[in-house]
C-alpha atoms as a PDB file:
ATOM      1  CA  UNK A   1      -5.756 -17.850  16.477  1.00  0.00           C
ATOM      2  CA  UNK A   2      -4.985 -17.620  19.963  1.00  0.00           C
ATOM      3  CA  UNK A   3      -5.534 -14.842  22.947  1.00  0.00           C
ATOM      4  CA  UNK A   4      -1.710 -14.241  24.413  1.00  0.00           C
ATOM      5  CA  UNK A   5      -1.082 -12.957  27.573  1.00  0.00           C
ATOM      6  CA  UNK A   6       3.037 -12.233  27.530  1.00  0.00           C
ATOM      7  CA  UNK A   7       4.588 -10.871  31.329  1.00  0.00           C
ATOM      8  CA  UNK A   8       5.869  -8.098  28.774  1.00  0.00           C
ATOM      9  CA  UNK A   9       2.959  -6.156  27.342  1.00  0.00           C
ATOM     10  CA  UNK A  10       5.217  -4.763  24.286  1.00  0.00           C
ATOM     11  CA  UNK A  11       5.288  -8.450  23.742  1.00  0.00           C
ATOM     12  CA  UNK A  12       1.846  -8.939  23.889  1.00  0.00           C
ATOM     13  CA  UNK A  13       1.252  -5.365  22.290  1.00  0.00           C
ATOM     14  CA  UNK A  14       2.953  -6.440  19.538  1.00  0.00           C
ATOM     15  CA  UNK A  15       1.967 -10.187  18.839  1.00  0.00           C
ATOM     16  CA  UNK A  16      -1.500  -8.585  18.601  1.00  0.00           C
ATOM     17  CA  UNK A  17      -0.578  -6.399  15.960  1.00  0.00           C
ATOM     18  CA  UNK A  18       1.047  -8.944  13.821  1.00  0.00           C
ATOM     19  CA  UNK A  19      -1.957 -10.958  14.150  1.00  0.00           C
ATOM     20  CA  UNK A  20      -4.466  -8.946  13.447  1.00  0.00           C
ATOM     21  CA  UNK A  21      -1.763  -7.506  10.272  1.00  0.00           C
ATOM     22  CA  UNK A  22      -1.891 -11.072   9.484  1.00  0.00           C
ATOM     23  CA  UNK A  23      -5.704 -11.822   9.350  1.00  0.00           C
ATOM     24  CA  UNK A  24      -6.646  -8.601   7.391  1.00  0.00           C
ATOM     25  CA  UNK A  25      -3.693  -9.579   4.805  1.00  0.00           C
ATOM     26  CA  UNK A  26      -5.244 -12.826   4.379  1.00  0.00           C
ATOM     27  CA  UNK A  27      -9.125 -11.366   4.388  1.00  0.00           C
ATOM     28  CA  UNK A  28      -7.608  -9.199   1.542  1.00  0.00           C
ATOM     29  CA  UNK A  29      -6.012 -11.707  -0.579  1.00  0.00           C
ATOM     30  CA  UNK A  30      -9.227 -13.337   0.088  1.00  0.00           C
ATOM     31  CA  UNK A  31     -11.567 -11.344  -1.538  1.00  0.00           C
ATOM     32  CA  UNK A  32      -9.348  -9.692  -3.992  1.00  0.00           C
ATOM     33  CA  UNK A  33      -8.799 -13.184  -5.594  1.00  0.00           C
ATOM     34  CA  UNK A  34     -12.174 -13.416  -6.578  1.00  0.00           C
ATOM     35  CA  UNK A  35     -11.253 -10.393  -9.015  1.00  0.00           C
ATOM     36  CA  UNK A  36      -7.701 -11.958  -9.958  1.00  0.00           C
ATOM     37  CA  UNK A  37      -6.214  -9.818  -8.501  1.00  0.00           C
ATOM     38  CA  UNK A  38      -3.570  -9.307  -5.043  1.00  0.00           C
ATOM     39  CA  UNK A  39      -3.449  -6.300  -2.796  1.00  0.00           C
ATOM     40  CA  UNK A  40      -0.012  -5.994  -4.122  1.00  0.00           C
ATOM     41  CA  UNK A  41      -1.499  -5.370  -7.769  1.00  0.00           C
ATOM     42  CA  UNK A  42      -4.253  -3.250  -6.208  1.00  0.00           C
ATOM     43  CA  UNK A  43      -1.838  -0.836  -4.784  1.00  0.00           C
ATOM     44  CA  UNK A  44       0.364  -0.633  -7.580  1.00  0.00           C
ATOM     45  CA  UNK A  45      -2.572  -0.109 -10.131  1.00  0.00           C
ATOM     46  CA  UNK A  46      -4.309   2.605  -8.135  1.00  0.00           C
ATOM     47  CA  UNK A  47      -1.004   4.273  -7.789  1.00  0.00           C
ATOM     48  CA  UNK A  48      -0.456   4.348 -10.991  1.00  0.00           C
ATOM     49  CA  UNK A  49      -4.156   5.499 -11.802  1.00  0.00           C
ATOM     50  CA  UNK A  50      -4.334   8.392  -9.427  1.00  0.00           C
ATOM     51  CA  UNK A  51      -0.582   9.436  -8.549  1.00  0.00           C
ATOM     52  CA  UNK A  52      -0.140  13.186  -9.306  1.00  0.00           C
ATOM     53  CA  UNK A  53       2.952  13.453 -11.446  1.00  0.00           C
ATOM     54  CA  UNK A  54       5.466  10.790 -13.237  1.00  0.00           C
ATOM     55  CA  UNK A  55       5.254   7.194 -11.352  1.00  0.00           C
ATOM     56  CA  UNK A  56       8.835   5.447 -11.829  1.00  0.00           C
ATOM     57  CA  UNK A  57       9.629   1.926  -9.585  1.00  0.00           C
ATOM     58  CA  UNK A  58      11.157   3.747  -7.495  1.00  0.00           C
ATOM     59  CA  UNK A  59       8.525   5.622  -5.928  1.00  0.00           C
ATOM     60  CA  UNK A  60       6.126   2.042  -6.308  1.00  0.00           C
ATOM     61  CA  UNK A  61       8.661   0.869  -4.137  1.00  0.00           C
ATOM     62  CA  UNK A  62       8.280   3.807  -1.798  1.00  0.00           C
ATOM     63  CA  UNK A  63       4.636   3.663  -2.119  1.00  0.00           C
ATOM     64  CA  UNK A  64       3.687   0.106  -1.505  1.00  0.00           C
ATOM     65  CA  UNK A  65       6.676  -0.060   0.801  1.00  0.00           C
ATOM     66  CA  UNK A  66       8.729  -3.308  -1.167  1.00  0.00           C
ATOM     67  CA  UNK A  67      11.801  -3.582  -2.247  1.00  0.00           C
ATOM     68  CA  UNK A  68      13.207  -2.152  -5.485  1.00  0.00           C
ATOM     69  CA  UNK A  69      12.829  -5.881  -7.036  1.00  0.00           C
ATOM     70  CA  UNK A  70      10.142  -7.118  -5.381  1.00  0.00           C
ATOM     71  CA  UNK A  71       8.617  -4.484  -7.447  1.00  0.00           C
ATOM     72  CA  UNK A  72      10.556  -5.057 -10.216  1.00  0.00           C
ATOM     73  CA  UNK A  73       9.494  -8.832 -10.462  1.00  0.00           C
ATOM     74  CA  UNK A  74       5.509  -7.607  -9.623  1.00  0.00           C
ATOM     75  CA  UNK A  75       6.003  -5.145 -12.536  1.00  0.00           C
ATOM     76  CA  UNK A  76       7.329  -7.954 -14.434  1.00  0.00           C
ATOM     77  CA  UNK A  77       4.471 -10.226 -13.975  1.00  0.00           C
ATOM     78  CA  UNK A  78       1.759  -7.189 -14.175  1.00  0.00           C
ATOM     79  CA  UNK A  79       3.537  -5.821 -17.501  1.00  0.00           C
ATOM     80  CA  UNK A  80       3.769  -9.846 -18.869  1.00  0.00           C
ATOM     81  CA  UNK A  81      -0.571  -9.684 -17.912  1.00  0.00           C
ATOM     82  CA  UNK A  82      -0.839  -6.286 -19.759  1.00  0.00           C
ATOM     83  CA  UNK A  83      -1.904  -4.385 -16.565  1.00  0.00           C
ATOM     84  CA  UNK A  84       0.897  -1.947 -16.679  1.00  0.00           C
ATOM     85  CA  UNK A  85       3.421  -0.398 -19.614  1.00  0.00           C
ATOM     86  CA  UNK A  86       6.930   0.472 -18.520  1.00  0.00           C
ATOM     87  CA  UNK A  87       7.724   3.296 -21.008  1.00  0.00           C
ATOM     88  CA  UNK A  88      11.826   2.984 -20.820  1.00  0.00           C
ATOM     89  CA  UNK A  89      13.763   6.149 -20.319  1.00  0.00           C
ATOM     90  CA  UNK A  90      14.253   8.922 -22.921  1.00  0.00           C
ATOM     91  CA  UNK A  91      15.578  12.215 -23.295  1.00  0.00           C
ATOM     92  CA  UNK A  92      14.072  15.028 -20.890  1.00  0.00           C
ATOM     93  CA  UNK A  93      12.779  11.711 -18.400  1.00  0.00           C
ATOM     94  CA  UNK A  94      15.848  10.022 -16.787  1.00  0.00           C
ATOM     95  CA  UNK A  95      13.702   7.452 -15.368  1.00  0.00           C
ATOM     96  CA  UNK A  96      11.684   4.523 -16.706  1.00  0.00           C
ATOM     97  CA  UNK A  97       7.968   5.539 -16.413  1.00  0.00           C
ATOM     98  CA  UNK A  98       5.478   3.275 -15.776  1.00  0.00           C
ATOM     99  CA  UNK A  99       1.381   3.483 -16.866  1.00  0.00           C
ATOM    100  CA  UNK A 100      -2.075   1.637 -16.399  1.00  0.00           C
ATOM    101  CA  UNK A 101      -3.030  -0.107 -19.700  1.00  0.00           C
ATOM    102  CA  UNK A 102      -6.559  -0.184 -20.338  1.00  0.00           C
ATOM    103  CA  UNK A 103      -6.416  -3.686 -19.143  1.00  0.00           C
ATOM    104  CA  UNK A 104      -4.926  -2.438 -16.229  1.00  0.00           C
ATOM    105  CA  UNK A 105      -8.337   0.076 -15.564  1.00  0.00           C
ATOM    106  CA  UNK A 106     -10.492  -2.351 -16.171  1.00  0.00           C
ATOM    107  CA  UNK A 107      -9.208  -4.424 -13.317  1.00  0.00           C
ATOM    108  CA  UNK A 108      -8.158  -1.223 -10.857  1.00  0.00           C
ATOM    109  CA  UNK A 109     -11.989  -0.242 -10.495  1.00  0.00           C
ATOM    110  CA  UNK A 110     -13.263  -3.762  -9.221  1.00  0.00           C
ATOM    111  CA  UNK A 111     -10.033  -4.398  -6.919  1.00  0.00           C
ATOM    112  CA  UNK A 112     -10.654  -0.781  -5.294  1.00  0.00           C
ATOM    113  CA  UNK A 113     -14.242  -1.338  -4.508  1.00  0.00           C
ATOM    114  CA  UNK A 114     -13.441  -4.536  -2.589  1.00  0.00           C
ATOM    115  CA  UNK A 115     -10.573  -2.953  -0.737  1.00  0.00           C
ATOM    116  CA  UNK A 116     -13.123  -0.196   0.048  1.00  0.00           C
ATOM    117  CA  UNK A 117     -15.521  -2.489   1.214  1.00  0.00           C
ATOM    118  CA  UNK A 118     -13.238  -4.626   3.265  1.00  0.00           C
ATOM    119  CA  UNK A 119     -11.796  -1.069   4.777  1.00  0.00           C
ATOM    120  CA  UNK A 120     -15.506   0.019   5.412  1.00  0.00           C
ATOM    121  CA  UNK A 121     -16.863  -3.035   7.213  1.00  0.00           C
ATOM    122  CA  UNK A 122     -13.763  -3.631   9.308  1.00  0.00           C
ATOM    123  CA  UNK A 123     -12.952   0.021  10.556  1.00  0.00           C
ATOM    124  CA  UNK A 124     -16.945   0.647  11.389  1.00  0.00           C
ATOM    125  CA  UNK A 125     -15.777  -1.593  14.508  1.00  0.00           C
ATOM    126  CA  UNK A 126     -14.183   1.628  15.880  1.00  0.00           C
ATOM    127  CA  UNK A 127     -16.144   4.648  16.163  1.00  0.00           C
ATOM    128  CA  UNK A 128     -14.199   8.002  14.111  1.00  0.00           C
ATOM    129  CA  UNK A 129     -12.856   8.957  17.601  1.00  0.00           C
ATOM    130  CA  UNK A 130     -11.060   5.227  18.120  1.00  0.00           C
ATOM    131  CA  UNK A 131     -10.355   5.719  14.457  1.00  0.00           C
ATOM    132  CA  UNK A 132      -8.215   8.613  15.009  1.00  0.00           C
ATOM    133  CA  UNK A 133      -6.634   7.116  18.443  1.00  0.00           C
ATOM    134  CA  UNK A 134      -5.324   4.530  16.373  1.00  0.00           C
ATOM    135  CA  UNK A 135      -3.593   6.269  13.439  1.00  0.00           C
ATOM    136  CA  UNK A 136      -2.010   8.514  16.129  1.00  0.00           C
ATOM    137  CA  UNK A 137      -0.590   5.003  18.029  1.00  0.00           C
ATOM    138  CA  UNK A 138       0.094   3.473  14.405  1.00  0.00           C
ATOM    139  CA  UNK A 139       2.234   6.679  13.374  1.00  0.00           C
ATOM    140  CA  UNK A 140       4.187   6.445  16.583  1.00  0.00           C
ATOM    141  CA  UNK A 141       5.139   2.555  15.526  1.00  0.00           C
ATOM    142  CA  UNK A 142       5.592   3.358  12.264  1.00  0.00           C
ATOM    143  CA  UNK A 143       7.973   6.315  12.724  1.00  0.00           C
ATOM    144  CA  UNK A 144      10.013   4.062  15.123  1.00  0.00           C
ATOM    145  CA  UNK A 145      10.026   1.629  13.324  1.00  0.00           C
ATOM    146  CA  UNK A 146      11.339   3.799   9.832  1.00  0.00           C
ATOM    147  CA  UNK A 147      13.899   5.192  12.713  1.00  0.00           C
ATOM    148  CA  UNK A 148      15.238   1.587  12.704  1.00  0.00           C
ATOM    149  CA  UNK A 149      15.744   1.316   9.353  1.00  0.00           C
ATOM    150  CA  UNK A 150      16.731   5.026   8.376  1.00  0.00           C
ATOM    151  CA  UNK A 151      14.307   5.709   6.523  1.00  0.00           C
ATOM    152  CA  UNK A 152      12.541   8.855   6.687  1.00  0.00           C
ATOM    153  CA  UNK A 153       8.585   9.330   6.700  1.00  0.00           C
ATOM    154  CA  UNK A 154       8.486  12.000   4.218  1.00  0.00           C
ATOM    155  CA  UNK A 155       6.170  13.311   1.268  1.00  0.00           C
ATOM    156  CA  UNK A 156       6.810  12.845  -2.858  1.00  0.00           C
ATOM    157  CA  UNK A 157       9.096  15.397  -4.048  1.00  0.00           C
ATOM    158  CA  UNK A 158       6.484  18.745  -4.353  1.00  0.00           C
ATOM    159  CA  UNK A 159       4.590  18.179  -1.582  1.00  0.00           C
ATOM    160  CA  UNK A 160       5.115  20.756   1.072  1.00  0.00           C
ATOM    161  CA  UNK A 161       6.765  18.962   4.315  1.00  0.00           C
ATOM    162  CA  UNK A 162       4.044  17.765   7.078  1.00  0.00           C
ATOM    163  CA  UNK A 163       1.206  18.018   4.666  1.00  0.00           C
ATOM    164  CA  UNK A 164      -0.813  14.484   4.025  1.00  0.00           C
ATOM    165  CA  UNK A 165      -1.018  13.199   0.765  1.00  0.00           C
ATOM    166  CA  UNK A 166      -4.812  13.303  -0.900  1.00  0.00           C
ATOM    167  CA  UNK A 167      -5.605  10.255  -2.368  1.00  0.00           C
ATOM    168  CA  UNK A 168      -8.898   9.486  -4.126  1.00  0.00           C
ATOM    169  CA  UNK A 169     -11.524   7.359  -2.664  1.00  0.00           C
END
């Protein structure tokens, strides 16, 4: 990995991000492997653990931010493992529903305590305050960015605007 300097520092502001994107992504993959599993399945099995209400592909998709069938195709291959159940749509629930399997739980637990171990020893490089510096930068890029691509940066249906969403740790 290389050190670049760019005349433009949004150049260089940015190769830096996708690198160190990149080398977290590929820690990740890393040491989820040794559990079978991919952050992709991570984050769809502890959404569908621990989402408050109905979980249906679309709000995966919203949630692990992929396209509608790159989720489909991940549900696919995590329904064909017996992770997840897609419960197809029925009177009163106009969507197709999808649940953890036991199978899935089993898995969800060890793939969550290396993501919170990877998390852990790479944030305690920044003290709390750096911590918070950089999820105020990151929301500025992020809200751009979702500006660029009309999409907007808001919570699941029921939550009251501007307030974050609790997940469990």
């Amino acid at each position: 990995m290389y050190d670049f300097q760019f005349p433009d520092t949004s150049l260089t502001t940015y190769t830096m991000l996708r690198q160190t994107w990149a080398a977290v992504s590929k820690v990740a993959e890393t040491k989820l492997a040794k559990v079978g599993l991919t952050p992709e399945q991570v984050a769809v099995l502890w959404a569908c653990r621990d989402y408050p209400g109905t979980l249906i592909p679309a709000e995966i998709s919203r949630l692990v931010f992929r396209e509608n069938q790159t989720v489909a195709g991940l549900l696919n291959r995590m329904e064909k493992d017996g992770m997840v159940k897609r419960i197809p749509k029925r009177r009163g629930h106009p969507f197709t529903e999808v649940k953890i399997t036991e199978k899935g739980e089993k898995a969800c637990g060890p793939g969550i305590e290396v993501m919170k171990g990877l998390i852990t020893k790479l944030m305690a490089a920044l003290s709390a305050e750096k911590q918070e510096q950089l999820q105020s930068l990151l929301r500025v890029l992020r809200d751009r960015s979702l500006e660029e691509l009309y999409i907007e940066a808001k919570p699941p249906q029921g939550y009251p605007p501007g307030k974050s969403i609790p997940v469990k740790w």
